[in-house]
Each structure stands twice: as C-alpha cells, then as structure tokens.
N, C-alpha and C. Protein backbone atom coordinates (compact mmCIF):
# COMPACT_ATOMS: atom_id res chain seq x y z
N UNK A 1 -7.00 17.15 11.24
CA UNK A 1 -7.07 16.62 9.89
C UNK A 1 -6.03 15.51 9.66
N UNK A 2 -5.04 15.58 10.50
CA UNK A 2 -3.75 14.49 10.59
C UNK A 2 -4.20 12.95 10.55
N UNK A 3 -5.61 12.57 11.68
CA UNK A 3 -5.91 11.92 12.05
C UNK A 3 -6.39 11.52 10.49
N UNK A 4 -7.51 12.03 10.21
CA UNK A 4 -8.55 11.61 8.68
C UNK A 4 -7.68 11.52 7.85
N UNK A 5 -6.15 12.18 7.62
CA UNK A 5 -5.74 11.62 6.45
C UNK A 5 -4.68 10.15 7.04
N UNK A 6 -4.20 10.41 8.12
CA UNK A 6 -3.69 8.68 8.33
C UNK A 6 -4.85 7.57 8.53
N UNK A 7 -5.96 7.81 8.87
CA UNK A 7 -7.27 7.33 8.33
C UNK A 7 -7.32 6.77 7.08
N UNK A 8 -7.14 7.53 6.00
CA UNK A 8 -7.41 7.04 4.76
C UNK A 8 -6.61 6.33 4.48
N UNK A 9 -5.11 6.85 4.66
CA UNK A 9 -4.17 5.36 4.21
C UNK A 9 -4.29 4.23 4.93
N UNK A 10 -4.56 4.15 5.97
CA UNK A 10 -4.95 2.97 6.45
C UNK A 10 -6.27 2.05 5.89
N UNK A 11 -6.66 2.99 5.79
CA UNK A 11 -7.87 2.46 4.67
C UNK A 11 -7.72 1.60 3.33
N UNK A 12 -7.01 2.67 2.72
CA UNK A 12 -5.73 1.91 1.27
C UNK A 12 -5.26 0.86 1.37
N UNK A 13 -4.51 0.82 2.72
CA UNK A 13 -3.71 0.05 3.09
C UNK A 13 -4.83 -1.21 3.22
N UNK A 14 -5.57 -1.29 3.80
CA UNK A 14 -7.07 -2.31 3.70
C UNK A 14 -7.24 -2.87 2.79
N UNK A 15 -7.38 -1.68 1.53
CA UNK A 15 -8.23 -1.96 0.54
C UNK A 15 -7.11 -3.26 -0.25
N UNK A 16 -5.79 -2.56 -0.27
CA UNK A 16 -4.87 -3.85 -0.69
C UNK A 16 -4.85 -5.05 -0.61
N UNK A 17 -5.01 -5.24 0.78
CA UNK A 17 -4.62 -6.21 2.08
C UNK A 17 -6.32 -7.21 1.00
N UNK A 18 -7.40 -6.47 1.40
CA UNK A 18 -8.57 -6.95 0.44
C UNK A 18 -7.91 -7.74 -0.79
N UNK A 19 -7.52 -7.11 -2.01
CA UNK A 19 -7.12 -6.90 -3.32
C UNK A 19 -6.56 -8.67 -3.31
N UNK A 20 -5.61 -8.39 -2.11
CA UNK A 20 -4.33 -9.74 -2.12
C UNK A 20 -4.92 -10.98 -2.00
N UNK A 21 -5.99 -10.78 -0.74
CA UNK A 21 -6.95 -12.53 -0.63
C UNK A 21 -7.34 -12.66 -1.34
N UNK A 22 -8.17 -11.59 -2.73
CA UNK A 22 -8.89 -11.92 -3.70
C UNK A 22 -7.93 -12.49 -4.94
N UNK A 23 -6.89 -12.23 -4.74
CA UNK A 23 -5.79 -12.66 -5.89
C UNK A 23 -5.58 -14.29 -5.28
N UNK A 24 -5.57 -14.29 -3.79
CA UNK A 24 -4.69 -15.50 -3.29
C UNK A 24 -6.20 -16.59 -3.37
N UNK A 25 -7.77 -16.17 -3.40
CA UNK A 25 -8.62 -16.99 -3.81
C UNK A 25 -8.27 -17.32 -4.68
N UNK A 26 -7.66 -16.86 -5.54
CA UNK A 26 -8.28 -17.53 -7.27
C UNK A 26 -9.31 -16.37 -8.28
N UNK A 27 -9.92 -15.23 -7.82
CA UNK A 27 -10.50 -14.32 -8.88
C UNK A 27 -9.26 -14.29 -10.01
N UNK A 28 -10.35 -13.77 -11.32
CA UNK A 28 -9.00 -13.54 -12.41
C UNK A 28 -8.71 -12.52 -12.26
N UNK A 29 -7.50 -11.81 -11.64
CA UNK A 29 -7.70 -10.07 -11.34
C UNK A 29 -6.29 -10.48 -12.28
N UNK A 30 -5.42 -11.11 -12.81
CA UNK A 30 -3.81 -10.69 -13.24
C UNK A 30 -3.69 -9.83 -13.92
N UNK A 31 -4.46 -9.71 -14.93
CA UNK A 31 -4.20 -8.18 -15.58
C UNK A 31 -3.94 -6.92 -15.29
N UNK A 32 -4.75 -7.08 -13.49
CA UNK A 32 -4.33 -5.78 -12.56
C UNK A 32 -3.41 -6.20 -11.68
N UNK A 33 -2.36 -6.74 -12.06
CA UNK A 33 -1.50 -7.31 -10.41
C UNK A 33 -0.08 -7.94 -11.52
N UNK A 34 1.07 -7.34 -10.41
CA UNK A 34 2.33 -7.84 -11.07
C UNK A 34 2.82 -7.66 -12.90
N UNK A 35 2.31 -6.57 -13.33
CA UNK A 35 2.44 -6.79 -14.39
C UNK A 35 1.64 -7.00 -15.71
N UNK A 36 0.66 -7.73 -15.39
CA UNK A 36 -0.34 -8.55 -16.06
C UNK A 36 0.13 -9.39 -16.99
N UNK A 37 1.08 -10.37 -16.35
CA UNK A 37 1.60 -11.36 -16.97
C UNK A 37 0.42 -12.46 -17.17
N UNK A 38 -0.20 -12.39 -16.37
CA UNK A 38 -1.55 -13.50 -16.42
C UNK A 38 -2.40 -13.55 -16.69
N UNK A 39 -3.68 -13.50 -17.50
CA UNK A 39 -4.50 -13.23 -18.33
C UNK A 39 -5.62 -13.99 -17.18
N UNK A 40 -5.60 -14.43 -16.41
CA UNK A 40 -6.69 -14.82 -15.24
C UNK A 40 -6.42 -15.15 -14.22
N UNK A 41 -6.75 -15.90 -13.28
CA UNK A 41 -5.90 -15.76 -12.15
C UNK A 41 -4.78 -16.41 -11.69
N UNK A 42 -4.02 -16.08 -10.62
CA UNK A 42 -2.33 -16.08 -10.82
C UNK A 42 -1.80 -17.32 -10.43
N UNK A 43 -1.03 -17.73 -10.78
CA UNK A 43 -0.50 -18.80 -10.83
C UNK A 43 0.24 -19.47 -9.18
N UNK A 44 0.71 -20.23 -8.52
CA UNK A 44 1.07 -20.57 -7.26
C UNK A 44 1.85 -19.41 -7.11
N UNK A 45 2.41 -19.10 -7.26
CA UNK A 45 4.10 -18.25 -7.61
C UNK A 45 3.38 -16.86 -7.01
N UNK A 46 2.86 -16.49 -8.08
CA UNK A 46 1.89 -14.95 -7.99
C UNK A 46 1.04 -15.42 -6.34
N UNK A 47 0.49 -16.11 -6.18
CA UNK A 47 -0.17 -16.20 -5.08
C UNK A 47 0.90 -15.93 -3.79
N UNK A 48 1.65 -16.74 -4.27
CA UNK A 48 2.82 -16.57 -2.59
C UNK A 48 2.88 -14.84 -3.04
N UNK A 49 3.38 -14.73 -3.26
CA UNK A 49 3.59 -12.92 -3.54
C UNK A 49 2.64 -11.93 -3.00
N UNK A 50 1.22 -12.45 -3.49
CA UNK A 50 0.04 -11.37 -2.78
C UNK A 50 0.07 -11.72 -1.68
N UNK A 51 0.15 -13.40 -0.96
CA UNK A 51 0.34 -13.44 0.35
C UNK A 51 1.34 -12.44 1.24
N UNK A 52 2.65 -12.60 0.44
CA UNK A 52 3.69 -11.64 0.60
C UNK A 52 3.50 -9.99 1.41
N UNK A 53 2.17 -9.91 0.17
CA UNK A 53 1.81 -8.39 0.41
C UNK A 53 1.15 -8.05 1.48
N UNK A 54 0.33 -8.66 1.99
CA UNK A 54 -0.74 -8.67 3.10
C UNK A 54 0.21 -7.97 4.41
N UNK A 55 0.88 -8.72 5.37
CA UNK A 55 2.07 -8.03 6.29
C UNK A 55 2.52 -6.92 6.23
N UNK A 56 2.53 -6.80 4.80
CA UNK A 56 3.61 -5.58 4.08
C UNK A 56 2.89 -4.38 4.31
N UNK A 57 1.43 -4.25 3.45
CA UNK A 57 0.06 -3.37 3.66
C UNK A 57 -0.24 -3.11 5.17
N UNK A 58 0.09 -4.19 5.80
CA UNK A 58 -0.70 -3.92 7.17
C UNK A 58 0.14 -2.83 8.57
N UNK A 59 1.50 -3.62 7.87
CA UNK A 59 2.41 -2.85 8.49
C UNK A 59 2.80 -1.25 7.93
N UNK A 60 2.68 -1.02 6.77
CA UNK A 60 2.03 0.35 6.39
C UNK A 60 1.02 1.07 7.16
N UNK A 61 0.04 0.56 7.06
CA UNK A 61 -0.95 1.49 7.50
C UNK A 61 -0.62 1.44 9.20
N UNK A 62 -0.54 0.69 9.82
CA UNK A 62 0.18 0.68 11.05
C UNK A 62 1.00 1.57 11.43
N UNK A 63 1.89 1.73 10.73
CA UNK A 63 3.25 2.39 10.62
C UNK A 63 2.89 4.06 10.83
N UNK A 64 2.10 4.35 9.44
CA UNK A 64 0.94 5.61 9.31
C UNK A 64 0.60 6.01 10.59
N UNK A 65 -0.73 5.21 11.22
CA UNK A 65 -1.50 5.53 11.87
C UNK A 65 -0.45 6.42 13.06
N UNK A 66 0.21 5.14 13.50
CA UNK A 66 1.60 5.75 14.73
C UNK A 66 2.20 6.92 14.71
N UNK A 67 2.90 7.10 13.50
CA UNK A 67 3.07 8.27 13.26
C UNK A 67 2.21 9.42 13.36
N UNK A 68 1.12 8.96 12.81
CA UNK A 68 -0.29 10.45 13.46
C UNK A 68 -0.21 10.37 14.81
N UNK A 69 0.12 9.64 15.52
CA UNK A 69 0.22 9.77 17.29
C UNK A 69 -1.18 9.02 17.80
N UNK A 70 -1.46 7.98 16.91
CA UNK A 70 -2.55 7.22 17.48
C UNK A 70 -2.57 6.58 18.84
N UNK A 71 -2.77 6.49 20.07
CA UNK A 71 -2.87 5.79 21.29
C UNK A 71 -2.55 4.67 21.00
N UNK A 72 -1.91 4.26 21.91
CA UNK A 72 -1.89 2.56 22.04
C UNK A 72 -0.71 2.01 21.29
N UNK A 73 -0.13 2.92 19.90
CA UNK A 73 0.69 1.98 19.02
C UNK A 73 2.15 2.44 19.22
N UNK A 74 2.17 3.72 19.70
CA UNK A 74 4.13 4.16 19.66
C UNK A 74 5.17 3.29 18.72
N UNK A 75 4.92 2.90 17.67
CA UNK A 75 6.16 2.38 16.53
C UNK A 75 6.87 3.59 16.73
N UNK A 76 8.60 2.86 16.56
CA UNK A 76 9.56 4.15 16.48
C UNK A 76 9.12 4.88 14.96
N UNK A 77 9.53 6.39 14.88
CA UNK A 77 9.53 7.26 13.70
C UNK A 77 9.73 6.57 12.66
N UNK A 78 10.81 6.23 12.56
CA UNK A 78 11.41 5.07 11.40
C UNK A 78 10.69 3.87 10.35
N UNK A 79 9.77 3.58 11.35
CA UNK A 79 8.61 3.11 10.42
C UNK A 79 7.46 3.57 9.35
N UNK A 80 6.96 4.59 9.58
CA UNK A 80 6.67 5.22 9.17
C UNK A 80 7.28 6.14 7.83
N UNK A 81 8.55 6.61 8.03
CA UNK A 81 9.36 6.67 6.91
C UNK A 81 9.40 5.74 5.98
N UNK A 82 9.79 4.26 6.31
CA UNK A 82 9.85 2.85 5.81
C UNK A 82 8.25 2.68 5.17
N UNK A 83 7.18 3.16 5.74
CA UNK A 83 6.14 3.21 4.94
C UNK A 83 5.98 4.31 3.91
N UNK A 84 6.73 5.13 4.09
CA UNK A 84 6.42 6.05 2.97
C UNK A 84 7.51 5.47 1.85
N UNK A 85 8.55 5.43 2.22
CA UNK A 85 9.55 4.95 1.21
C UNK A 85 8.83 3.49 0.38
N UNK A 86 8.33 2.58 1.15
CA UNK A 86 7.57 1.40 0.31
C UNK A 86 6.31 2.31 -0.73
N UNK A 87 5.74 2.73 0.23
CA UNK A 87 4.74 3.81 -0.98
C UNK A 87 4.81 4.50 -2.10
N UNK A 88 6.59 5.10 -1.80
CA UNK A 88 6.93 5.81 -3.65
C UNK A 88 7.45 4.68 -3.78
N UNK A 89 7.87 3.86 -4.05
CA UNK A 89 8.60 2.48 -4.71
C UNK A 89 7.22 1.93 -5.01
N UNK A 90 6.20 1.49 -4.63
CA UNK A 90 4.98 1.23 -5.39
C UNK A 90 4.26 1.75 -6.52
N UNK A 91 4.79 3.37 -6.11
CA UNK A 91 3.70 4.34 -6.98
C UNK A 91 4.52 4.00 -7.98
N UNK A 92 6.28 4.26 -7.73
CA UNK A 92 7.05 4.01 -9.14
C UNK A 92 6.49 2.44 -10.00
N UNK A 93 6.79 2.10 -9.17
CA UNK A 93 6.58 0.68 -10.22
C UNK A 93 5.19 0.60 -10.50
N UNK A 94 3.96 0.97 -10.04
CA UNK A 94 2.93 1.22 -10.98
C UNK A 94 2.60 2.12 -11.96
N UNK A 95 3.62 2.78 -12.03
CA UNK A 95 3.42 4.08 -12.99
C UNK A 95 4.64 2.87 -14.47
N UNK A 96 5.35 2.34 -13.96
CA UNK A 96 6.43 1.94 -15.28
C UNK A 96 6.07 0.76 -15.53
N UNK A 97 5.00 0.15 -14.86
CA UNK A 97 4.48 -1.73 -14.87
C UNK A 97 3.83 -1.94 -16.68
N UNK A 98 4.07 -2.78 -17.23
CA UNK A 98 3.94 -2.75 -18.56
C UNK A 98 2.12 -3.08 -18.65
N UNK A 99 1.40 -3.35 -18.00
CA UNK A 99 0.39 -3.84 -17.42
C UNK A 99 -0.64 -2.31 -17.63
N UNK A 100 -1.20 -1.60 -18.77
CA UNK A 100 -2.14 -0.74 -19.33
C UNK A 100 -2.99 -0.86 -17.51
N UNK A 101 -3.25 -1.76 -17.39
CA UNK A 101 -5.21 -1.79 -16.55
C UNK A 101 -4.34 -1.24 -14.87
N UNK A 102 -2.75 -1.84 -14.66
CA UNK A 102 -2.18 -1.68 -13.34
C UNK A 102 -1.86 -0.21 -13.15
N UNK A 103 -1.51 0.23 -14.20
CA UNK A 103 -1.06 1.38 -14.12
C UNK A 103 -2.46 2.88 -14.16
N UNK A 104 -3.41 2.10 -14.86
CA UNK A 104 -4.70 2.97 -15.06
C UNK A 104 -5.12 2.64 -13.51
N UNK A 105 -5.38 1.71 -12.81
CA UNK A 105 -6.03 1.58 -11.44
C UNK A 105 -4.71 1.86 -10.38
N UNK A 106 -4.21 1.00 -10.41
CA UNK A 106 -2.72 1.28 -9.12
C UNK A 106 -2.00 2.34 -9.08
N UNK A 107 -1.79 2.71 -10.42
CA UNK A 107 -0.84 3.71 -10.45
C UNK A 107 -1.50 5.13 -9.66
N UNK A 108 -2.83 5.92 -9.76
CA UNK A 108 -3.37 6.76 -9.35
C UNK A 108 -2.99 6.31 -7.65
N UNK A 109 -3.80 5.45 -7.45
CA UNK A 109 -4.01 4.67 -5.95
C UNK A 109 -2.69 4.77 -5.34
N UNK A 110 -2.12 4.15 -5.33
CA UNK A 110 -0.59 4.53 -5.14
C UNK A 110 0.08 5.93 -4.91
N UNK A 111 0.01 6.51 -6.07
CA UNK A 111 0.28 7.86 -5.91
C UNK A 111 -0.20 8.65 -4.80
N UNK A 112 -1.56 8.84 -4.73
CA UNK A 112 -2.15 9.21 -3.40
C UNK A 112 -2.04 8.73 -2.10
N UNK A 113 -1.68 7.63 -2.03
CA UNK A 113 -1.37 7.01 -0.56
C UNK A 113 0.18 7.17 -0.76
N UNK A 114 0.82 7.31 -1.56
CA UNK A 114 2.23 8.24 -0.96
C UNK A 114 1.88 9.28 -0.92
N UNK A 115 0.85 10.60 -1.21
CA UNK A 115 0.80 12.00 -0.98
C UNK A 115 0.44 11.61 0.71
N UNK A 116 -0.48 11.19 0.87
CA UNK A 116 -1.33 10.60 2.09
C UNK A 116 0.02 10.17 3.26
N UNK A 117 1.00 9.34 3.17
CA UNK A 117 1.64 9.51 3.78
C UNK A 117 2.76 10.34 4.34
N UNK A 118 3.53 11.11 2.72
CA UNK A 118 4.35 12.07 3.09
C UNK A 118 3.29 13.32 3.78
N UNK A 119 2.50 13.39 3.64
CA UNK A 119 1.61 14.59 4.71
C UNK A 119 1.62 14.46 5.80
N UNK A 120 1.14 12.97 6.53
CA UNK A 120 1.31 12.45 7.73
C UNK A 120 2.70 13.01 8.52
N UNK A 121 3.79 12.07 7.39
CA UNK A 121 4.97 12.69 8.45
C UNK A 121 5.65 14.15 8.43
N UNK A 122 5.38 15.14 7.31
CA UNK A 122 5.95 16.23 7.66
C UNK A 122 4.87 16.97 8.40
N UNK A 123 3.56 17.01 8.82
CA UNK A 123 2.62 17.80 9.43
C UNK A 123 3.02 17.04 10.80
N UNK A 124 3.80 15.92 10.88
CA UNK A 124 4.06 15.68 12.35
C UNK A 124 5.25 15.61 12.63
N UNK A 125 5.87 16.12 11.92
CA UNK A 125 7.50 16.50 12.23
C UNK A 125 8.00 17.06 12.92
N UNK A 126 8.55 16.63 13.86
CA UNK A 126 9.26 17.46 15.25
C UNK A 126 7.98 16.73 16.39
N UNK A 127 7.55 15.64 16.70
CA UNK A 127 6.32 15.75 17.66
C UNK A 127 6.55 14.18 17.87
N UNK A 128 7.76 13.82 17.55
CA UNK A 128 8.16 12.37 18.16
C UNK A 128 9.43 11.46 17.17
C-alpha cells in the first residue's frame, strides 16, 4: 500500500506542476494562487513564481516516490523529509492565505498530500 500512497502524491505533485503552466500560460486562475491578489491572470512577477514551483513539485514527488524504495531513484532519506516539511508549510499557508477560493481548493489538497507523505516516511522508517 506504501507504493499507491507515494503514487498519489506524486500524482499531486503532477497535478501542481499542471496548475503552474496553466498560471504561467496566462488562464485567469489568481483567485486560486498566491493569495488571490489578482482577479485574472497573474501578472510577470506571479508567473516567475509558478515557474518557481514546477522544480519544487517535481522534486517532491521524487523525493516521495524514493523514499517508498522505488528502483532506480535512491535520493538520500533527507529528501523526503524536506518534502514533507515543504508539504506542512504549504498546507499552513493555504489554510491562513486570505484568498476564500485557495483555501476552499488548496487548503484540503495540501493537507492530504502532507497526510500522504508523513505516511510514506513513518511506514518506511528504519528501511533506509
């Protein structure tokens, strides 16, 4: 089951990585992103930022997967921690983001892909 749930965050981790090109096209998503300082879509500034995020997401779910003991990837332990720790620092700041629509969509999302990861690493604790 280790596997299907570092599965899903990697998945999350996708779905973000998605979320960010669609911000860095030009869709009007700002109301769900950063706050919702932007009432359509984000300004140069906001764009470098979702670019920002893309690496960030990828190296998460990366991070995840390794930690489940996926073949091929051996990242030290430490990453994986570093992904969970980015994960409650997300969930926090989508839960306190002044942004009604970020906190109704991200904030849940978030939350679960930190449950999703702290599961990962204590069900594989002691095994690398």
């Amino acid at each position: 089951m280790t596997a299907q749930i570092a599965h899903l965050y990697a998945l999350g981790c996708l779905g973000i990585v998605f979320f960010q090109i669609a911000l860095i096209a030009g869709l009007p998503l700002g109301p769900w992103t950063q706050g919702g300082r932007h009432p359509g879509a984000l300004p140069p500034s906001g764009r470098l930022m979702a670019a920002a995020a893309i690496p960030v997401a990828l190296f998460q779910g990366v991070a995840i997967l390794s930690a489940a003991g996926f073949p091929g990837i051996g990242w030290p332990r430490w990453t994986g921690w570093a992904a969970l720790g980015l994960s409650l620092v997300s969930a926090v700041l989508n839960q306190v983001t002044p942004s009604r629509r970020e906190r109704a969509v991200w904030g849940p999302v978030t939350i679960v892909m930190a449950g999703l990861a702290g599961y990962v690493l204590i069900v594989t604790q002691g095994s690398g």
